[in-house]
C-alpha atoms as a PDB file:
ATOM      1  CA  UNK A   1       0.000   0.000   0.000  1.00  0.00           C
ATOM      2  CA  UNK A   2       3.019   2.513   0.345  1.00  0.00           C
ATOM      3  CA  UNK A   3       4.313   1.720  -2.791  1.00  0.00           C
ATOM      4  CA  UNK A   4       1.319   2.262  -4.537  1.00  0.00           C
ATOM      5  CA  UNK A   5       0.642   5.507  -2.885  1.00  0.00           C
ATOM      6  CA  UNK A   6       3.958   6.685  -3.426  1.00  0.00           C
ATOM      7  CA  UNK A   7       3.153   5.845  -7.340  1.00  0.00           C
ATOM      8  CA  UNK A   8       0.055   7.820  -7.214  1.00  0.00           C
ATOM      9  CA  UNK A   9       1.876  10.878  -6.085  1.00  0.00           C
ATOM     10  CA  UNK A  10       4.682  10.560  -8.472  1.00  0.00           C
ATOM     11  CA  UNK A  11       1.967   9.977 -11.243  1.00  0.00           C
ATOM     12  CA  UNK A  12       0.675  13.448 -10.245  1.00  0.00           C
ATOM     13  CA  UNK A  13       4.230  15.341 -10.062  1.00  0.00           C
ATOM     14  CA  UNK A  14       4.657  13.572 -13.426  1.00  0.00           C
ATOM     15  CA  UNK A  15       1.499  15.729 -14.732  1.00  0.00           C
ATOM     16  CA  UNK A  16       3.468  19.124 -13.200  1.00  0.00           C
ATOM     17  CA  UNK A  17       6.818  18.225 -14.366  1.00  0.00           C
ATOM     18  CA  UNK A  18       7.983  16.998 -18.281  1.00  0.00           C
ATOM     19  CA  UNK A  19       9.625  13.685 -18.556  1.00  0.00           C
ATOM     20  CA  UNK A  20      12.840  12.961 -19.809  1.00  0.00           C
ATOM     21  CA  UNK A  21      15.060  10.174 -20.963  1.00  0.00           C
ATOM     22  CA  UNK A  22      16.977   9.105 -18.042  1.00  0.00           C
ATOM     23  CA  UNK A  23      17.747  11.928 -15.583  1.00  0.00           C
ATOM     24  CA  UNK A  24      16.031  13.904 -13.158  1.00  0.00           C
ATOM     25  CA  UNK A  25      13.164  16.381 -13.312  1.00  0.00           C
ATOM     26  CA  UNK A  26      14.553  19.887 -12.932  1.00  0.00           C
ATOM     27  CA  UNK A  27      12.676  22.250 -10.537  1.00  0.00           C
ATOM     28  CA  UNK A  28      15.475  24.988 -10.603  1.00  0.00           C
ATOM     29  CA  UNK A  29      18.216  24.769 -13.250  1.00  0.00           C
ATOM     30  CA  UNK A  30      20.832  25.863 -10.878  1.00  0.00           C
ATOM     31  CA  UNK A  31      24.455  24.056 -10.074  1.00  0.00           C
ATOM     32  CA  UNK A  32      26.206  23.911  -6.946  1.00  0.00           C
ATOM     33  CA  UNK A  33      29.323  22.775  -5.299  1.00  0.00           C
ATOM     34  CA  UNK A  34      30.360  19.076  -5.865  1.00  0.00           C
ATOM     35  CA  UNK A  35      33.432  18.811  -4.223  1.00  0.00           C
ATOM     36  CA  UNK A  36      32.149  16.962  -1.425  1.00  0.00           C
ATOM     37  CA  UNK A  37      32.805  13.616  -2.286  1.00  0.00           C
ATOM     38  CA  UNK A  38      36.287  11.921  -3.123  1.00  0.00           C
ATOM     39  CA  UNK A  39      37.709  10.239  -5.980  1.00  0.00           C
ATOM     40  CA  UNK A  40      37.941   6.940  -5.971  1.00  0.00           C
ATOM     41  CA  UNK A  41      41.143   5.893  -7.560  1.00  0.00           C
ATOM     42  CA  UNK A  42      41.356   2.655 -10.346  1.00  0.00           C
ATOM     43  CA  UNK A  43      44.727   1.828 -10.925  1.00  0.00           C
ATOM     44  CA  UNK A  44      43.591   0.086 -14.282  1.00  0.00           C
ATOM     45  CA  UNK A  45      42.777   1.992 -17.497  1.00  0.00           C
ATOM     46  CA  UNK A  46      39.959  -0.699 -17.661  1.00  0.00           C
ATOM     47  CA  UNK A  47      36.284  -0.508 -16.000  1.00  0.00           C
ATOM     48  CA  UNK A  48      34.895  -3.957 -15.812  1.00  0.00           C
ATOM     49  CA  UNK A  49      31.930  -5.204 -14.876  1.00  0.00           C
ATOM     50  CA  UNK A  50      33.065  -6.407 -11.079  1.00  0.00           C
ATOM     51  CA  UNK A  51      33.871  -3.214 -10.454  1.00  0.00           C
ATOM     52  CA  UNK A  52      30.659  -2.105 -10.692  1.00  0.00           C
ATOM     53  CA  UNK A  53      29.828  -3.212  -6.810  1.00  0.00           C
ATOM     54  CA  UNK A  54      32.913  -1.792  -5.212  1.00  0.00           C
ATOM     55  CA  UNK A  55      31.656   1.466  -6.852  1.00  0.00           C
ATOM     56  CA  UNK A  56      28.540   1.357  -5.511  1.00  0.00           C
ATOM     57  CA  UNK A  57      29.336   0.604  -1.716  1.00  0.00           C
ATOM     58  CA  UNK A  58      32.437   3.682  -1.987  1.00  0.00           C
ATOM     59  CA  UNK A  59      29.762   5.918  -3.629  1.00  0.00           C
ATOM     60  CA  UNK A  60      27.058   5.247  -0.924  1.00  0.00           C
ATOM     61  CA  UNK A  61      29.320   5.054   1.965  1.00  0.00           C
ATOM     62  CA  UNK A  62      30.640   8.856   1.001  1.00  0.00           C
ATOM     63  CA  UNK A  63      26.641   9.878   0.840  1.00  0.00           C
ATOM     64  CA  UNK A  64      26.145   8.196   4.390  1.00  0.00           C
ATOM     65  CA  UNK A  65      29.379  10.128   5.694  1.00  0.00           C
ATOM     66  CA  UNK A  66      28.359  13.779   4.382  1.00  0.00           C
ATOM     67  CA  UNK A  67      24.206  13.230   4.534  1.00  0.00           C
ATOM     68  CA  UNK A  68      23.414  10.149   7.050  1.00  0.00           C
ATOM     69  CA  UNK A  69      20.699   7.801   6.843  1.00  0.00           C
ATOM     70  CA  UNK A  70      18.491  10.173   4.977  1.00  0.00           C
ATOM     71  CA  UNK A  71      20.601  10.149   1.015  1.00  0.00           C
ATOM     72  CA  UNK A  72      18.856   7.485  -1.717  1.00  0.00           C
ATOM     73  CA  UNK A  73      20.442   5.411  -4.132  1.00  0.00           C
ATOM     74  CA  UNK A  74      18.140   5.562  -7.046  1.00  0.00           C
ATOM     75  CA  UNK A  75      19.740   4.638  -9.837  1.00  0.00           C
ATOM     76  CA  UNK A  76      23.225   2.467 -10.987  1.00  0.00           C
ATOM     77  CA  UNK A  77      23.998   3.240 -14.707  1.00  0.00           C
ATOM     78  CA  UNK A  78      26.320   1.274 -16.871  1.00  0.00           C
ATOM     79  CA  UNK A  79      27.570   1.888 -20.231  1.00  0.00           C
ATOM     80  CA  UNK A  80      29.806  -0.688 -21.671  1.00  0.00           C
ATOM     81  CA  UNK A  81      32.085  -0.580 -24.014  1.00  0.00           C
ATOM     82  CA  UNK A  82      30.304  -2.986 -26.818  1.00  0.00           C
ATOM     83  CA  UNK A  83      26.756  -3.789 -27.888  1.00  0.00           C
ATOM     84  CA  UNK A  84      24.788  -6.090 -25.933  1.00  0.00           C
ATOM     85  CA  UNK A  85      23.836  -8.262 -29.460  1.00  0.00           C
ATOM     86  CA  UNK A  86      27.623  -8.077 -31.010  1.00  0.00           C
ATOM     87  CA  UNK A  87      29.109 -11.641 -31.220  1.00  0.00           C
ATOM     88  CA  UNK A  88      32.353 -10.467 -29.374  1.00  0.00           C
ATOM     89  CA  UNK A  89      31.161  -8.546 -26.718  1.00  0.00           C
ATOM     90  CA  UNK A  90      32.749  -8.821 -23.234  1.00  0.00           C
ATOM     91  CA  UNK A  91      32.514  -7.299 -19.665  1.00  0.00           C
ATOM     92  CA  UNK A  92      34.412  -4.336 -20.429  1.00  0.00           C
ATOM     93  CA  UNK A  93      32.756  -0.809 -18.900  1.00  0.00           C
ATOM     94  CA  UNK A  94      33.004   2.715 -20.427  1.00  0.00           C
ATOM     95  CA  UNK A  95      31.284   4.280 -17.450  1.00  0.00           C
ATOM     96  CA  UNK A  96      29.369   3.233 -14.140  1.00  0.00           C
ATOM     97  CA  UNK A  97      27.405   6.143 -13.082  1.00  0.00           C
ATOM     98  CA  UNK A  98      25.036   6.287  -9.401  1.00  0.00           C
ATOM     99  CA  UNK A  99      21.914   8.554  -9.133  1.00  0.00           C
ATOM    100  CA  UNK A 100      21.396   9.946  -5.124  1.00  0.00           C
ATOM    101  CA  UNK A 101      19.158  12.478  -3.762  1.00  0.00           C
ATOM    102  CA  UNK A 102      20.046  14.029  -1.075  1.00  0.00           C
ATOM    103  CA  UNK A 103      18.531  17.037   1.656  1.00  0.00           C
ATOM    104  CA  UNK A 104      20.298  19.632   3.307  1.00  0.00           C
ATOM    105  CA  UNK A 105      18.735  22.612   4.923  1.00  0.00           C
ATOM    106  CA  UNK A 106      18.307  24.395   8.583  1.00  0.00           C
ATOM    107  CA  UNK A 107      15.293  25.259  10.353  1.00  0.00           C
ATOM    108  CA  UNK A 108      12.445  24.797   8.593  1.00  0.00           C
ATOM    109  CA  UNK A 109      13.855  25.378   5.206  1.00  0.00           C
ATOM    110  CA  UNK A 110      15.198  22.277   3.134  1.00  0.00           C
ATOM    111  CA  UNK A 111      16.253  21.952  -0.704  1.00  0.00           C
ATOM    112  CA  UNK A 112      16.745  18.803  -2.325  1.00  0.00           C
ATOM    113  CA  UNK A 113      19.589  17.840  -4.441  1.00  0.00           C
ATOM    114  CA  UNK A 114      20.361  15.069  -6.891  1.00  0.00           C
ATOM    115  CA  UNK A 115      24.293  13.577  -7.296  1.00  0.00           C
ATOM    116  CA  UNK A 116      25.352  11.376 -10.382  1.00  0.00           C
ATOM    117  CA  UNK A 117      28.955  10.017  -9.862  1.00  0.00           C
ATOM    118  CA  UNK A 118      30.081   8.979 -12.852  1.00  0.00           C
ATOM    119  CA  UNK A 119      33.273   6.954 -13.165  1.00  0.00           C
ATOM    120  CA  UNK A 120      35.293   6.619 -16.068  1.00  0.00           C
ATOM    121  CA  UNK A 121      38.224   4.584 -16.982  1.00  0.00           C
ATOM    122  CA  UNK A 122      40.854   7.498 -15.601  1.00  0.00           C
ATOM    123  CA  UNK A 123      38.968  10.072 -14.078  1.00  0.00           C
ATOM    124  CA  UNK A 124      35.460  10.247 -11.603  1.00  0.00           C
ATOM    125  CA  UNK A 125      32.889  12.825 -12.537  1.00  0.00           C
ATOM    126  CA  UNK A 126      30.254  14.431 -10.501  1.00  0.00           C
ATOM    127  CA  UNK A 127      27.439  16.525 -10.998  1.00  0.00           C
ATOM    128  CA  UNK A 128      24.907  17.916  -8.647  1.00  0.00           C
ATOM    129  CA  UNK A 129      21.193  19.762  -9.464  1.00  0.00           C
ATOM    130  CA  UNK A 130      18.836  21.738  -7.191  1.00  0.00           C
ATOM    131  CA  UNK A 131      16.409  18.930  -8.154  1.00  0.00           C
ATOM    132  CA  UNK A 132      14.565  15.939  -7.037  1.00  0.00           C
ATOM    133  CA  UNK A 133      14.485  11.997  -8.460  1.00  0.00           C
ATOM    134  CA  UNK A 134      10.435  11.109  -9.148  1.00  0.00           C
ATOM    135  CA  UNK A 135      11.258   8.059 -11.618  1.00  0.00           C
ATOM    136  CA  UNK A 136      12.459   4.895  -9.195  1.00  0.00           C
ATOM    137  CA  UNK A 137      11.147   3.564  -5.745  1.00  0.00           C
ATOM    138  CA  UNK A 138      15.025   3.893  -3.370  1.00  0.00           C
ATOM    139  CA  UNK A 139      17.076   1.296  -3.540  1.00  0.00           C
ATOM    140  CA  UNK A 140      18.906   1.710  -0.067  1.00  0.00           C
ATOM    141  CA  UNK A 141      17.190  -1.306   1.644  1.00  0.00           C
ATOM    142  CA  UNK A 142      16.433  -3.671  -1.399  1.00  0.00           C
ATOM    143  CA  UNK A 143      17.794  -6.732  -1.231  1.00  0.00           C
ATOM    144  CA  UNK A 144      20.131  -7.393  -4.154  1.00  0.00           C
ATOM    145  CA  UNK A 145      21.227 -11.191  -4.559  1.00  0.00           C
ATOM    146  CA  UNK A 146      22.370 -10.622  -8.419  1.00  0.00           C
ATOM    147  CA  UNK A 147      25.435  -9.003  -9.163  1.00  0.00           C
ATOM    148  CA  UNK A 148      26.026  -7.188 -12.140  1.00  0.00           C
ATOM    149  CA  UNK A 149      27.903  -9.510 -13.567  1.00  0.00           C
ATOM    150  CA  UNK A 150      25.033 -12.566 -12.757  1.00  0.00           C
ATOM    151  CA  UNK A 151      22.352  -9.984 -14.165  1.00  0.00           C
ATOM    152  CA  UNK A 152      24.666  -9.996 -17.517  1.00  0.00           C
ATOM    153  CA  UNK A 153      24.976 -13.975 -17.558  1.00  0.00           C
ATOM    154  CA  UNK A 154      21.072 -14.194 -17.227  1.00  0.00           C
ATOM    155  CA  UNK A 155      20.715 -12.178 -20.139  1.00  0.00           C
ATOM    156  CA  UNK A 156      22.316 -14.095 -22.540  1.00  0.00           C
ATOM    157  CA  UNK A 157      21.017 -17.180 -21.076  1.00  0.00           C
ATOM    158  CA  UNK A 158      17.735 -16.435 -21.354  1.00  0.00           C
ATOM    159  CA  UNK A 159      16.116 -17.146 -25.335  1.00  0.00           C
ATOM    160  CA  UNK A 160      14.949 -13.972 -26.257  1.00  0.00           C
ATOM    161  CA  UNK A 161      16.702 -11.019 -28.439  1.00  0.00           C
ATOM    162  CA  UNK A 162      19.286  -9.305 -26.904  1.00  0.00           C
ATOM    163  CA  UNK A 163      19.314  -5.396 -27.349  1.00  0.00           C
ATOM    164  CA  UNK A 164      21.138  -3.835 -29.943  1.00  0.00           C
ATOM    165  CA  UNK A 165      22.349  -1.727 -27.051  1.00  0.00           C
ATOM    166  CA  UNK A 166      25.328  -0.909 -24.560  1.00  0.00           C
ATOM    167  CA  UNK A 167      23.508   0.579 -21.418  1.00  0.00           C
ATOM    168  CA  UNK A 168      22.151  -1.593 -18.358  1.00  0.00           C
ATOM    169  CA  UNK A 169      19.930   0.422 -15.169  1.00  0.00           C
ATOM    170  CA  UNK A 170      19.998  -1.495 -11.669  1.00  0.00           C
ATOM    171  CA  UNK A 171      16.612   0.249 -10.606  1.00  0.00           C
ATOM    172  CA  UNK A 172      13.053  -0.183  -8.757  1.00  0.00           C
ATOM    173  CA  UNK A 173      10.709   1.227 -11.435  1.00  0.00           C
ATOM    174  CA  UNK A 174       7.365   2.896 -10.107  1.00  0.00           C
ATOM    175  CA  UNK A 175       4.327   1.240 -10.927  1.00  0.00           C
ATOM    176  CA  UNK A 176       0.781  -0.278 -10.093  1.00  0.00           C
ATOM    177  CA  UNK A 177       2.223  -3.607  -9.092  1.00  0.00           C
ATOM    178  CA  UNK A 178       5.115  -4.112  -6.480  1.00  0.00           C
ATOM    179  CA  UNK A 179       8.420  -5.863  -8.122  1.00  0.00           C
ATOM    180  CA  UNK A 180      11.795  -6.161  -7.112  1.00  0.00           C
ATOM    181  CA  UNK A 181      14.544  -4.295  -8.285  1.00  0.00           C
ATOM    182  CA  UNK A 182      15.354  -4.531 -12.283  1.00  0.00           C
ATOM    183  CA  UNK A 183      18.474  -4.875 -14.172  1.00  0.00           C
ATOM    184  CA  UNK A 184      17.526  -2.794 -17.199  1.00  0.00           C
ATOM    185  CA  UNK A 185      19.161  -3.686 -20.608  1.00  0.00           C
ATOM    186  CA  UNK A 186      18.349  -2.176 -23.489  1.00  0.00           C
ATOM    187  CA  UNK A 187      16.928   1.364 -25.024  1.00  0.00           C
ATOM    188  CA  UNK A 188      13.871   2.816 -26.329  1.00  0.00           C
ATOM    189  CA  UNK A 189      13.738   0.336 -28.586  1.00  0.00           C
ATOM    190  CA  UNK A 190      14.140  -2.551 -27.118  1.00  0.00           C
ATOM    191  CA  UNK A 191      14.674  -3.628 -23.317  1.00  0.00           C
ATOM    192  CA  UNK A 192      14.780  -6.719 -21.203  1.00  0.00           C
ATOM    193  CA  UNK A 193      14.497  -6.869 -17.388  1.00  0.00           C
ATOM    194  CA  UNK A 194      16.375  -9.326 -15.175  1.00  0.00           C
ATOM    195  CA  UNK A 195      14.943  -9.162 -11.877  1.00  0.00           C
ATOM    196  CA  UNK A 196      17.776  -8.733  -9.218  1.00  0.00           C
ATOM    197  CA  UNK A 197      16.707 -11.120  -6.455  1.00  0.00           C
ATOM    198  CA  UNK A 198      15.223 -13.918  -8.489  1.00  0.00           C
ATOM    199  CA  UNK A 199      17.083 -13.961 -11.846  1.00  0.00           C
ATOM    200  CA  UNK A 200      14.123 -14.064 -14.020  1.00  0.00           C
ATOM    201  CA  UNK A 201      14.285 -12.099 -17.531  1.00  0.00           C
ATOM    202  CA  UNK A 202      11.438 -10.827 -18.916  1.00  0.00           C
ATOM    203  CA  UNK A 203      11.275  -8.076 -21.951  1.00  0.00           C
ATOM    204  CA  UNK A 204       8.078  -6.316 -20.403  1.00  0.00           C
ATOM    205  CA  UNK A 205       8.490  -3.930 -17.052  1.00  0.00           C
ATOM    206  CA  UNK A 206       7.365  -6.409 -14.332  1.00  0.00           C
ATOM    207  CA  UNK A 207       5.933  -2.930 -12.386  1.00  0.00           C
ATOM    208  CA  UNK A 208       3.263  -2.972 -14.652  1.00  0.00           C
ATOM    209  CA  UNK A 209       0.198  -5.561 -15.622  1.00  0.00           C
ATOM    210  CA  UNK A 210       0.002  -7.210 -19.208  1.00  0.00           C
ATOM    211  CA  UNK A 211       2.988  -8.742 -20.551  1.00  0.00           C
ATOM    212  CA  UNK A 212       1.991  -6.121 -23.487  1.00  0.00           C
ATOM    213  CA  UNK A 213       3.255  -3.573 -21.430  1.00  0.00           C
ATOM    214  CA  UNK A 214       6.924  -2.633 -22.573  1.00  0.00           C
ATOM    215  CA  UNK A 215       8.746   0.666 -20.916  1.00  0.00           C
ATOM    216  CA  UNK A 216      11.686   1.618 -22.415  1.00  0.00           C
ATOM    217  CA  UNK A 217      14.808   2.047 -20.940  1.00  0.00           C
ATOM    218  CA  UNK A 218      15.054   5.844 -19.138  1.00  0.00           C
ATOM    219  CA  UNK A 219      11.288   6.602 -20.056  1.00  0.00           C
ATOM    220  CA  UNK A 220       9.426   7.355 -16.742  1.00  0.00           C
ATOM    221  CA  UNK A 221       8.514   5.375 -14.551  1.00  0.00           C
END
């Protein structure tokens, strides 16, 4: 019942604010200081796919240090290096990026931020908007049994068409129906879910009824 209420308020911000592929809604196009959090060093010129965890516990352990118990982890992004449907492709990673929202205020007055850490082969990016997340249910106490990596080896094990694609989204998607969290692969086009706690692989967004239903990758919810 909290889920779905939560849905039918973000269904109603979704009427106030427009969608868009993949990033946050914008309530005040302003930039502010992002020097909060520290690099994380890779000694390799290589991301791979392993990686991808390590990134995710440094990233959220820097959010618990500078906001507490109150950040969210919306969102893990991965862009790899080759297409999901080319016959060589391996684990190799062009960029891992993780979505947080965040609070800070005093008194009575509070302003809501969104962070995307994006790390790249030699350098870590960051990027912080006076903005709020309205596309994923939080991720902070989900319980995640498939890595990356497992999420990847489902996919081509299961028989349906892999995406001509190189992005994959760990999220919770918003919805009438209550799912687990998804590992996203795919694009507008085409997308196929592998749920992260029971491995299944589907290519219609298990958050919503009717196998008919297909949500592209980045399109609210």
């Amino acid at each position: 019942m909290k889920k779905f209420s939560y849905f039918l308020m973000a269904l109603l911000m979704s009427c106030m604010f427009m969608a868009c592929t993949g990033c946050a809604k914008q309530d005040v196009n302003e930039q502010v200081d992002t020097t909060y959090v520290d690099s994380v060093n890779v000694d390799s010129t290589e991301l791979t796919l392993p990686l991808v965890e390590n990134f995710i516990s440094t990233d959220r352990e820097e959010m618990f240090l500078h906001y507490g118990k109150d950040y969210r982890w919306y969102e893990t992004q991965i862009v790899f290096k080759d297409y999901l449907d080319s016959e060589d492709a391996s684990d190799a990673v062009g960029s891992i990026t993780n979505v947080f929202q965040y609070i800070l205020g005093e008194d009575d007055s509070y302003d809501t931020y969104v962070a995307q850490i994006t790390h790249f082969p030699d350098t870590t990016a960051y990027e912080t908007d006076h903005s709020f997340w309205i596309e994923d249910f939080p991720l902070n106490n989900e319980a995640i049994k498939l890595t990356f990596s497992q999420a990847l080896e489902r996919l081509y094990e299961a028989n349906l068409p892999k995406p001509h694609s190189r992005k994959c989204t760990l999220r919770l998607p918003i919805g009438p129906l209550e799912c687990n969290p998804q590992y996203v692969f795919g694009n507008i086009h085409e997308t196929v879910f592998v749920d992260a706690v029971t491995g299944e692989v589907k290519n219609s967004n298990p958050a919503f009824p009717g196998e008919g239903f297909k949500m592209p990758l980045g399109e609210w919810p």
